[in-house]
C-alpha atoms as a PDB file:
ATOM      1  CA  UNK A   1       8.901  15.833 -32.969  1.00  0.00           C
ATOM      2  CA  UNK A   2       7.273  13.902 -30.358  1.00  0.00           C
ATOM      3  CA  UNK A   3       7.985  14.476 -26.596  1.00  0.00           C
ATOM      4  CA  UNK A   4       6.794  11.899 -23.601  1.00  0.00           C
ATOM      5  CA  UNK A   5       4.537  12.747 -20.921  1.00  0.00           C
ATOM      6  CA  UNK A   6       4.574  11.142 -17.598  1.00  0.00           C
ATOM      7  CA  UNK A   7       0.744  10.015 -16.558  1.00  0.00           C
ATOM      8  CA  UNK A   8      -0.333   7.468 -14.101  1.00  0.00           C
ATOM      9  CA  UNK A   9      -3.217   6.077 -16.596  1.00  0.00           C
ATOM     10  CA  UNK A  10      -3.579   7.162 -20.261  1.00  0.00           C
ATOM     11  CA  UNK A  11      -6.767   7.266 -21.976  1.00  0.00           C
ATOM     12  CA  UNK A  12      -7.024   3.849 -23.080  1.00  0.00           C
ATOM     13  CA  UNK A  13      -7.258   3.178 -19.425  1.00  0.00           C
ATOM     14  CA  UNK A  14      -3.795   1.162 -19.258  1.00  0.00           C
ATOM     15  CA  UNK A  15      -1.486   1.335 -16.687  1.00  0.00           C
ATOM     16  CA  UNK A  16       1.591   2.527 -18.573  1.00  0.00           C
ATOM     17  CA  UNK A  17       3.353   5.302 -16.683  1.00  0.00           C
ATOM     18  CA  UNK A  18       4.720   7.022 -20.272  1.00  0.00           C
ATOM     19  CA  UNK A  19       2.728   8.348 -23.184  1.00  0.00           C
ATOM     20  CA  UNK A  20       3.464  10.129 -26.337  1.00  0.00           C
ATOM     21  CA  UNK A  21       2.141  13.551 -27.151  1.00  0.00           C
ATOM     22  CA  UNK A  22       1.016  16.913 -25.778  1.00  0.00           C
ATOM     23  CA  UNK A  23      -2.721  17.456 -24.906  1.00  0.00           C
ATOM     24  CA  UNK A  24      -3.499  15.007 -21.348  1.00  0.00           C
ATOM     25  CA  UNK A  25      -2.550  15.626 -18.171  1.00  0.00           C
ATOM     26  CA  UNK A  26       0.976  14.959 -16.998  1.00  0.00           C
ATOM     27  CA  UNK A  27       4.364  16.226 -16.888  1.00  0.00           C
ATOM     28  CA  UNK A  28       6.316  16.368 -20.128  1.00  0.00           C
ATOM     29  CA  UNK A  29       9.775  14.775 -20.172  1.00  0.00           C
ATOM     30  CA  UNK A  30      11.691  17.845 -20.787  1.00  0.00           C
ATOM     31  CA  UNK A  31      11.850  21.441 -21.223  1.00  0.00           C
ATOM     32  CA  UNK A  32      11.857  21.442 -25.483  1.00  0.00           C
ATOM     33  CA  UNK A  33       8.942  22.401 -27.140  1.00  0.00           C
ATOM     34  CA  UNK A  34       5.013  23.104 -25.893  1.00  0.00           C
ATOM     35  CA  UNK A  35       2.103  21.539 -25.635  1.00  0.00           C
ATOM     36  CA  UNK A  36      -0.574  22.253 -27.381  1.00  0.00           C
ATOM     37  CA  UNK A  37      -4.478  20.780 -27.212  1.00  0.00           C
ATOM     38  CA  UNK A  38      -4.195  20.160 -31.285  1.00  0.00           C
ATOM     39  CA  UNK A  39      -2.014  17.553 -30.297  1.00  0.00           C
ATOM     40  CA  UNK A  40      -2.823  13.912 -29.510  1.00  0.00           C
ATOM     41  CA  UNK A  41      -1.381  11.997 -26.755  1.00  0.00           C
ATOM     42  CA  UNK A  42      -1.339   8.454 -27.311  1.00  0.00           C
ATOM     43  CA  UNK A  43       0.087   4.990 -25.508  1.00  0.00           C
ATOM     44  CA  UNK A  44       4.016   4.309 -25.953  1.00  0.00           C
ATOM     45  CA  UNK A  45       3.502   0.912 -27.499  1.00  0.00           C
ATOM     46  CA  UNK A  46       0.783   2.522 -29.629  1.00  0.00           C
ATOM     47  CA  UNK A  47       2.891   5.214 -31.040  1.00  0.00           C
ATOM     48  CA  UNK A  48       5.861   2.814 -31.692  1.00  0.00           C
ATOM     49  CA  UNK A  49       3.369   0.175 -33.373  1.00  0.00           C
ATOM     50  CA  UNK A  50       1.842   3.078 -35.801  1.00  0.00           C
ATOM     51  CA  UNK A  51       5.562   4.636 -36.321  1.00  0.00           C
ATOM     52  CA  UNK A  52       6.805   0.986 -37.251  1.00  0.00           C
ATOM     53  CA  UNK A  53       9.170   1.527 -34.642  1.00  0.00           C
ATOM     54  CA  UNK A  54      11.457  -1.763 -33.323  1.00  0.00           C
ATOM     55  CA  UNK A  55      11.111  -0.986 -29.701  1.00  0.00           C
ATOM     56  CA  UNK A  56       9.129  -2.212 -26.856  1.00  0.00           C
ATOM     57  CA  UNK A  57      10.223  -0.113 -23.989  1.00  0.00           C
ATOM     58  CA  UNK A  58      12.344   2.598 -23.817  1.00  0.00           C
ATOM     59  CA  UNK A  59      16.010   1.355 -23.738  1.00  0.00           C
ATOM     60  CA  UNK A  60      18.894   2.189 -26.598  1.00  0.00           C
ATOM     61  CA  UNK A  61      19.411   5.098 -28.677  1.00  0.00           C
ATOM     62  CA  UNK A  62      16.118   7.348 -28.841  1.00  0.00           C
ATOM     63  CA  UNK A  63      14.209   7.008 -32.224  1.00  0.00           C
ATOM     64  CA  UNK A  64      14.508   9.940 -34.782  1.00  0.00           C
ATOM     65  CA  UNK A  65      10.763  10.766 -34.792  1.00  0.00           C
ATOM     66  CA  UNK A  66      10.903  10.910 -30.288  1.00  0.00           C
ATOM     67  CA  UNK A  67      12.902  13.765 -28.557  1.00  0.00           C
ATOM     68  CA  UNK A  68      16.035  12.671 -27.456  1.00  0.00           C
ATOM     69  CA  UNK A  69      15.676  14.677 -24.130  1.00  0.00           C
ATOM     70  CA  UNK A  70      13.011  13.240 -23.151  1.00  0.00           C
ATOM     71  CA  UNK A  71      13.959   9.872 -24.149  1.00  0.00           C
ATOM     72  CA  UNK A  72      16.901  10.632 -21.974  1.00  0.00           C
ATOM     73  CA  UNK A  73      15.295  12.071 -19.045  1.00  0.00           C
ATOM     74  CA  UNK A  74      12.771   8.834 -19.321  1.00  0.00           C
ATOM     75  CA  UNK A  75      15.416   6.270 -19.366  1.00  0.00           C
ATOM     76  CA  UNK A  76      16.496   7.806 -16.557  1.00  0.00           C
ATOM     77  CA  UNK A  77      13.199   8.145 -14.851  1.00  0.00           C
ATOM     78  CA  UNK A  78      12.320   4.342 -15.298  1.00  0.00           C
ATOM     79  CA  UNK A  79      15.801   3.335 -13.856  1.00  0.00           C
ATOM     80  CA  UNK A  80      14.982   4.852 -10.448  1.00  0.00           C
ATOM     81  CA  UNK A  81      11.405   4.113 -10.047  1.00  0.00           C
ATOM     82  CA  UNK A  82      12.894   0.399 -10.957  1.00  0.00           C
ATOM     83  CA  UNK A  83      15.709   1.277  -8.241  1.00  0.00           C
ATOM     84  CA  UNK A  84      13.035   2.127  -5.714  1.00  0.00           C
ATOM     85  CA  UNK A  85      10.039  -0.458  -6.137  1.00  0.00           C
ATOM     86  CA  UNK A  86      13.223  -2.881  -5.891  1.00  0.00           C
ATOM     87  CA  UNK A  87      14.264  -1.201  -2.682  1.00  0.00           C
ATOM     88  CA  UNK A  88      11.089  -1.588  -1.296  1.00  0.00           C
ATOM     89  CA  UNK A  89      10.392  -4.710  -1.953  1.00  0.00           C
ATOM     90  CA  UNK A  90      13.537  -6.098  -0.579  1.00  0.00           C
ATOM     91  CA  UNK A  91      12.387  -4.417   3.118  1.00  0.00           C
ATOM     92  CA  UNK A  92       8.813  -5.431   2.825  1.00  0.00           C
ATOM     93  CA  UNK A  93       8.054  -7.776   5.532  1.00  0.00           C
ATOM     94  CA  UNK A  94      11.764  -6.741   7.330  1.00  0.00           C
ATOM     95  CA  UNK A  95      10.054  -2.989   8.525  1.00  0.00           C
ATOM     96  CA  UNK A  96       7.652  -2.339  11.300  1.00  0.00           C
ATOM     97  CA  UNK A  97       4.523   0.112  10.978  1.00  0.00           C
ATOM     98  CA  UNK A  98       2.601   2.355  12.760  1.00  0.00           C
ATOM     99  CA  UNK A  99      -1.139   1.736  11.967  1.00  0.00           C
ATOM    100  CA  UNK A 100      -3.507   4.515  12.547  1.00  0.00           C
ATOM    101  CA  UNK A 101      -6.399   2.648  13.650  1.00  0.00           C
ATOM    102  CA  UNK A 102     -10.249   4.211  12.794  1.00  0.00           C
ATOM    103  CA  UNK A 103     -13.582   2.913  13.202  1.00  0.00           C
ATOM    104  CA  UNK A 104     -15.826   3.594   9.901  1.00  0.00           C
ATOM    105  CA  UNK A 105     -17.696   6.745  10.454  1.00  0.00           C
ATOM    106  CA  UNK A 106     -15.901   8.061  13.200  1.00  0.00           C
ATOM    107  CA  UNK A 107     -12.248   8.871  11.682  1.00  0.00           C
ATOM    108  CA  UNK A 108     -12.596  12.143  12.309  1.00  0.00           C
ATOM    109  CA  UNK A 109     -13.720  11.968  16.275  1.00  0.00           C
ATOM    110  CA  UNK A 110     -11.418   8.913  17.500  1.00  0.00           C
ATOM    111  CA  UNK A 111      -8.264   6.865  16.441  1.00  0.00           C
ATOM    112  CA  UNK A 112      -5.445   5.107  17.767  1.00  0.00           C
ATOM    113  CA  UNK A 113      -1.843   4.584  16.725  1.00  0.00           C
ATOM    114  CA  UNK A 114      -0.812   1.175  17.316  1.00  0.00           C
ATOM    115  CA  UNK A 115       3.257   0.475  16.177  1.00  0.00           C
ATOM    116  CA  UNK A 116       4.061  -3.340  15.327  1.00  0.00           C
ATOM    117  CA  UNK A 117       7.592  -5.637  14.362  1.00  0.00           C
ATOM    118  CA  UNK A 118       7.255  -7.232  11.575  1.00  0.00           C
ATOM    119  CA  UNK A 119       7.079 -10.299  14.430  1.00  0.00           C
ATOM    120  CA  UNK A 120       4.011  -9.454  15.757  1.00  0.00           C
ATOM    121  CA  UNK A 121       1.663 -12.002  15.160  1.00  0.00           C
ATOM    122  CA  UNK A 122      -2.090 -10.974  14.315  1.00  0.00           C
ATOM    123  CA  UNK A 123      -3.177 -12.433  17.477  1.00  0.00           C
ATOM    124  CA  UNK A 124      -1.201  -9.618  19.328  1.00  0.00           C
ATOM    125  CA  UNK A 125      -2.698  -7.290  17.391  1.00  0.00           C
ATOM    126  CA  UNK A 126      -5.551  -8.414  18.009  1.00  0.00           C
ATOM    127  CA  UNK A 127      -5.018  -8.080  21.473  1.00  0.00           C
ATOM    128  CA  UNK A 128      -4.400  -4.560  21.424  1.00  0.00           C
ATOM    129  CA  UNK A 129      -7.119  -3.413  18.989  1.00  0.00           C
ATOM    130  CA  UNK A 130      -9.562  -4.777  21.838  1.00  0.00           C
ATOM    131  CA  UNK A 131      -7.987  -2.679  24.299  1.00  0.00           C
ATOM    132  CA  UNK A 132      -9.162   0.530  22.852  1.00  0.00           C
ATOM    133  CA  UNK A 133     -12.827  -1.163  21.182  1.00  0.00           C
ATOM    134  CA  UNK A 134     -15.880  -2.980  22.760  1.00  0.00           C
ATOM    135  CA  UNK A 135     -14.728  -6.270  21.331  1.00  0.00           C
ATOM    136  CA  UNK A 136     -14.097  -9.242  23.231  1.00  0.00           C
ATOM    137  CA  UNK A 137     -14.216 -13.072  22.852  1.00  0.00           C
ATOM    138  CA  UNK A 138     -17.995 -12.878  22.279  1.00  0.00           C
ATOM    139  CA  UNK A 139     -17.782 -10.756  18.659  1.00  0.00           C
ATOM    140  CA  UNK A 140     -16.879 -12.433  15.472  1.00  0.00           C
ATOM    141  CA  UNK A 141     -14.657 -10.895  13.733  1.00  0.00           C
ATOM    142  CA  UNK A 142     -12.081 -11.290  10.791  1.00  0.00           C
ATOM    143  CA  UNK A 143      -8.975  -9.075   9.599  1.00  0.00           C
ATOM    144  CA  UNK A 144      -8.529  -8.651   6.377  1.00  0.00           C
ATOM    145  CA  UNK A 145      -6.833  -6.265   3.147  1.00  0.00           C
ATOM    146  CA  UNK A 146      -8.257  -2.594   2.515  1.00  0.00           C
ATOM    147  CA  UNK A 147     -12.026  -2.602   2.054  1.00  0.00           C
ATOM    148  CA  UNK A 148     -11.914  -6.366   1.904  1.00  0.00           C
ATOM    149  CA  UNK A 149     -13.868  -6.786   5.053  1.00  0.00           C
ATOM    150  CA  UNK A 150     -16.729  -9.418   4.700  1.00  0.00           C
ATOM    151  CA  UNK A 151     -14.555 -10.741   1.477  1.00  0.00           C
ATOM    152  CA  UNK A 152     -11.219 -10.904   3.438  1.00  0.00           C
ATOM    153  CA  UNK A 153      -8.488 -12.424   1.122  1.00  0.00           C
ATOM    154  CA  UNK A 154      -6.719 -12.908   4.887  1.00  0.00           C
ATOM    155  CA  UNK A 155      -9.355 -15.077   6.467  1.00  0.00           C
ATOM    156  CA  UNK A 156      -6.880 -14.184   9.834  1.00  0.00           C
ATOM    157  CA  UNK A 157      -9.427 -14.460  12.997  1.00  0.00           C
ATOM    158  CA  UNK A 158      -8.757 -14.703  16.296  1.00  0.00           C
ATOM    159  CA  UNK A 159      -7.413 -18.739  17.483  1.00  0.00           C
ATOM    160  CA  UNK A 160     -10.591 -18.734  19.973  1.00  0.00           C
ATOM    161  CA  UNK A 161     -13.086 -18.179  17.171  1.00  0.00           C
ATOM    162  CA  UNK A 162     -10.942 -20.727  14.739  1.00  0.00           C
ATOM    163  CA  UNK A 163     -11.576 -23.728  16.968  1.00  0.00           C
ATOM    164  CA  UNK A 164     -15.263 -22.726  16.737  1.00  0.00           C
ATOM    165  CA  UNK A 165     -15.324 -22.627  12.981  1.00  0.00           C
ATOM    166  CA  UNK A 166     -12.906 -25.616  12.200  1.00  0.00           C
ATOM    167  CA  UNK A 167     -12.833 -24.266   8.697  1.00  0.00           C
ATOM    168  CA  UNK A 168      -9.214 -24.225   6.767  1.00  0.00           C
ATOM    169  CA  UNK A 169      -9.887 -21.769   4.794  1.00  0.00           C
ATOM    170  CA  UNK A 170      -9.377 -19.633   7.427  1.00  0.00           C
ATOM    171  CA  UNK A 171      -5.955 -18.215   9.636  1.00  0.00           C
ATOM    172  CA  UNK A 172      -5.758 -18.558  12.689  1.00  0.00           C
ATOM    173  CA  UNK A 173      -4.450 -15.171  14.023  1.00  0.00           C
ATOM    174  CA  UNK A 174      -1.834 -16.455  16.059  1.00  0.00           C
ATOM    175  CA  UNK A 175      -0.149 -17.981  12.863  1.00  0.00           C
ATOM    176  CA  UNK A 176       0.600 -15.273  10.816  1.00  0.00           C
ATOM    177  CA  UNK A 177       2.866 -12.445  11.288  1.00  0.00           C
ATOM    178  CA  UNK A 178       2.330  -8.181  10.196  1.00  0.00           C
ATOM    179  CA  UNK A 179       5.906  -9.302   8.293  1.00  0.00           C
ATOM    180  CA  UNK A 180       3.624 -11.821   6.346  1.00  0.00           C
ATOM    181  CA  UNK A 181       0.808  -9.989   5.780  1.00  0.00           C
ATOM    182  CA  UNK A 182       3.642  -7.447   4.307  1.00  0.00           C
ATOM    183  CA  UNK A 183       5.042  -9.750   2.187  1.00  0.00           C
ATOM    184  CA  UNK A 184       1.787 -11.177   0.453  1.00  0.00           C
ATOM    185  CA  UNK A 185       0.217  -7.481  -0.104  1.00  0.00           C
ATOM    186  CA  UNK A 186       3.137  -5.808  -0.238  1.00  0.00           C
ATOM    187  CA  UNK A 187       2.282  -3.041   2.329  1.00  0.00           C
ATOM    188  CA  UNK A 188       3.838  -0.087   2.316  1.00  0.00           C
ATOM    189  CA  UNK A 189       3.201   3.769   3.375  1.00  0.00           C
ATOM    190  CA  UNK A 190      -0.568   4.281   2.807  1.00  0.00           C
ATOM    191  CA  UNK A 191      -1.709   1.321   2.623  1.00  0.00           C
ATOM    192  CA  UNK A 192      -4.366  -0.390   4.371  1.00  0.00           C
ATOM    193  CA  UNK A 193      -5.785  -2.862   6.288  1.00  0.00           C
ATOM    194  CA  UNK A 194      -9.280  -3.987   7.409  1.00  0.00           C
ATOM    195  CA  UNK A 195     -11.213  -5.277  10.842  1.00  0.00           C
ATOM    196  CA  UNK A 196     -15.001  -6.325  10.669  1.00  0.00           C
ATOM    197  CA  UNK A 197     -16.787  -7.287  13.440  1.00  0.00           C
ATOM    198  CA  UNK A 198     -20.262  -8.737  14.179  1.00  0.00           C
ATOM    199  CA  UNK A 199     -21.258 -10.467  10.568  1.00  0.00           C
ATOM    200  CA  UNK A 200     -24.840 -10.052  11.344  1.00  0.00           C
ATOM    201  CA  UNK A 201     -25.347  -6.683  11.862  1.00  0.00           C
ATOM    202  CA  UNK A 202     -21.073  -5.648  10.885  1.00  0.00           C
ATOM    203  CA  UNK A 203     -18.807  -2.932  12.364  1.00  0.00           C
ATOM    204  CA  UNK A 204     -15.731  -1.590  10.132  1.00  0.00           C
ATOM    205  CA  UNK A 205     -12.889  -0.639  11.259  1.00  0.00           C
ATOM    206  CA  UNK A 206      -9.826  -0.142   9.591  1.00  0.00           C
ATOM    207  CA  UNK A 207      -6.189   1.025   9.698  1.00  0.00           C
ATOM    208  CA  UNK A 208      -3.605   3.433   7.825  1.00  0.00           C
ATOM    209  CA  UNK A 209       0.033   2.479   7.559  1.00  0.00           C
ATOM    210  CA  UNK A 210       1.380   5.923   8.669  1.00  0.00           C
ATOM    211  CA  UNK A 211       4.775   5.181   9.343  1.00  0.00           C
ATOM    212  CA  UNK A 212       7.508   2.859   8.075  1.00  0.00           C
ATOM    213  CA  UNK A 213      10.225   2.001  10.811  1.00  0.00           C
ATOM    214  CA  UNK A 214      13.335  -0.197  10.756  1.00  0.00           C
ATOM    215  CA  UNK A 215      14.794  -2.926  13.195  1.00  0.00           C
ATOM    216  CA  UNK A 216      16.366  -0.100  15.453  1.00  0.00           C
ATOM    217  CA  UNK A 217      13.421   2.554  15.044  1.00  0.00           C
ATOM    218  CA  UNK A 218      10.773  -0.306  16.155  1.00  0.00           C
ATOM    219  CA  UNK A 219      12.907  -1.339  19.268  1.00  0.00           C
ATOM    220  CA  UNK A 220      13.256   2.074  20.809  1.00  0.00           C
ATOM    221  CA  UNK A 221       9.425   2.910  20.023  1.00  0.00           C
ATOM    222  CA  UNK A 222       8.360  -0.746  21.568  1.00  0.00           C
ATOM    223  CA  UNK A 223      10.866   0.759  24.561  1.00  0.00           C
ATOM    224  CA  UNK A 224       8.934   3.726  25.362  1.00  0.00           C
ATOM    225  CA  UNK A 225       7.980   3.645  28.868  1.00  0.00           C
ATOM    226  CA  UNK A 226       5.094   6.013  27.415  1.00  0.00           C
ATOM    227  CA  UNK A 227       2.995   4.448  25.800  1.00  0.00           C
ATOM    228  CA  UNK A 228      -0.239   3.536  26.815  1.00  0.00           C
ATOM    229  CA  UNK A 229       0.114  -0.487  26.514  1.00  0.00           C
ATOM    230  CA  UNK A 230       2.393  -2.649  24.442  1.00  0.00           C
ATOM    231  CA  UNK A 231       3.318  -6.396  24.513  1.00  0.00           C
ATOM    232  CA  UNK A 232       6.533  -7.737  23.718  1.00  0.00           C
ATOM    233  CA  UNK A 233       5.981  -6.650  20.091  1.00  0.00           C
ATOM    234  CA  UNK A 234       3.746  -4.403  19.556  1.00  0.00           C
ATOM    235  CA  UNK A 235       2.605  -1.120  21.618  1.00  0.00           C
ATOM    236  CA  UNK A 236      -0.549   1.691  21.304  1.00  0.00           C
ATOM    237  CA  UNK A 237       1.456   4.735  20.942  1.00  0.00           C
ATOM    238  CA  UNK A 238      -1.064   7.395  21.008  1.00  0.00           C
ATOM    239  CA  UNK A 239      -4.807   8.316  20.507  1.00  0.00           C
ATOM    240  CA  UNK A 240      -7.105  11.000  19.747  1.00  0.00           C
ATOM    241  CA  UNK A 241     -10.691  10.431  21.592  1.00  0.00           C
ATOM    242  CA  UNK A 242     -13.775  12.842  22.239  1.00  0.00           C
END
């Protein structure tokens, strides 16, 4: 009798949350049985292929040769991470953030904690990451997805340095929205986002998405007569310097 295991990557290397068998890593699907390094864990569609089983996900009446508890427990499993990822996506872009901003190489010693509306344009941010750098009008620089940096998907820089360039390929920062940025990378807790500056001899920053907030949660933070600067949109919360 077969019983699932829930792994993030088999060891074909795909990204297919279940597998069948007993020996890798992961959590088995139910309490039945043990596992045991004699057996072989192996893909779901690769089990069902070799089984000549009629089944491409895991839906229906469990197969004979699969344990029915864990079939169960799997169906179940899949509904809710389905439930979730479906939740989420329907408040990405809708949620402000806080964004733990770092400069490469000094996490440890300094960062700030800058809270945005998903209307806060990238100019306003912008704005505020200046505040607490050495960057001003004179530094190129260019916003971008995590590690992107130099190879920014984003092309957002600031409207100053667009008018310079003249190049459409790039955003002007006053244009695009954290809620878009959301939306096209799907950000979420964890998550993200880059800052280089200086393409000659480049700086990296970069920020974490520590915090998720909703409509009411960003207005009273954006309210908070204590923090150390804000805009209409967007405020620096807190900071940790030397």
């Amino acid at each position: 009798m077969a019983h699932i295991i829930d792994t993030e990557v088999d060891e074909t290397g795909d990204d297919d949350p279940f597998s069948l068998g007993h020996s890798a890593p992961g959590e088995k699907m139910c309490s039945r049985g043990n596992r045991s390094f004699r057996s072989k864990q192996v893909p779901f569609p690769e089990f069902v292929s070799h089984h000549d089983i009629d089944k491409e996900g895991f839906e229906g009446d469990a197969p004979e040769i699969i344990c029915s508890y864990c079939w169960s427990n799997t169906i179940n499993g899949v509904a809710e991470t389905q439930q979730r990822d479906d939740d989420l996506s329907g408040r990405i872009g809708t949620v402000g953030y806080r964004l733990r901003w770092k400069q490469k190489g000094r996490a440890r010693e300094e960062w700030y904690d800058v809270v945005v509306s998903p209307d806060t344009t990238m100019a306003e941010l912008d704005r505020l990451v200046c505040r607490f750098t050495t960057l001003d009008d004179f530094h190129l620089r260019m916003y971008g997805l995590e590690d992107e940096y130099l190879d920014s998907s984003l092309n957002v820089i600031p409207d100053h340095q667009y008018e310079k360039v003249a190049d459409p390929t790039y955003t002007k920062a006053s244009e695009m929205t954290v809620g878009e940025v959301a939306e096209r990378a799907d950000l979420w807790d964890g998550d993200r986002l880059s800052l280089v500056y200086d393409f000659g001899t480049p700086s990296y920053f970069y920020c974490i998405i520590k915090e998720i907030y909703g409509p009411t949660e960003i207005e009273e933070l954006l309210g908070n007569s204590d923090s150390i600067v804000s805009t209409e949109t967007a405020a620096i919360l807190t900071s940790s310097t030397p």
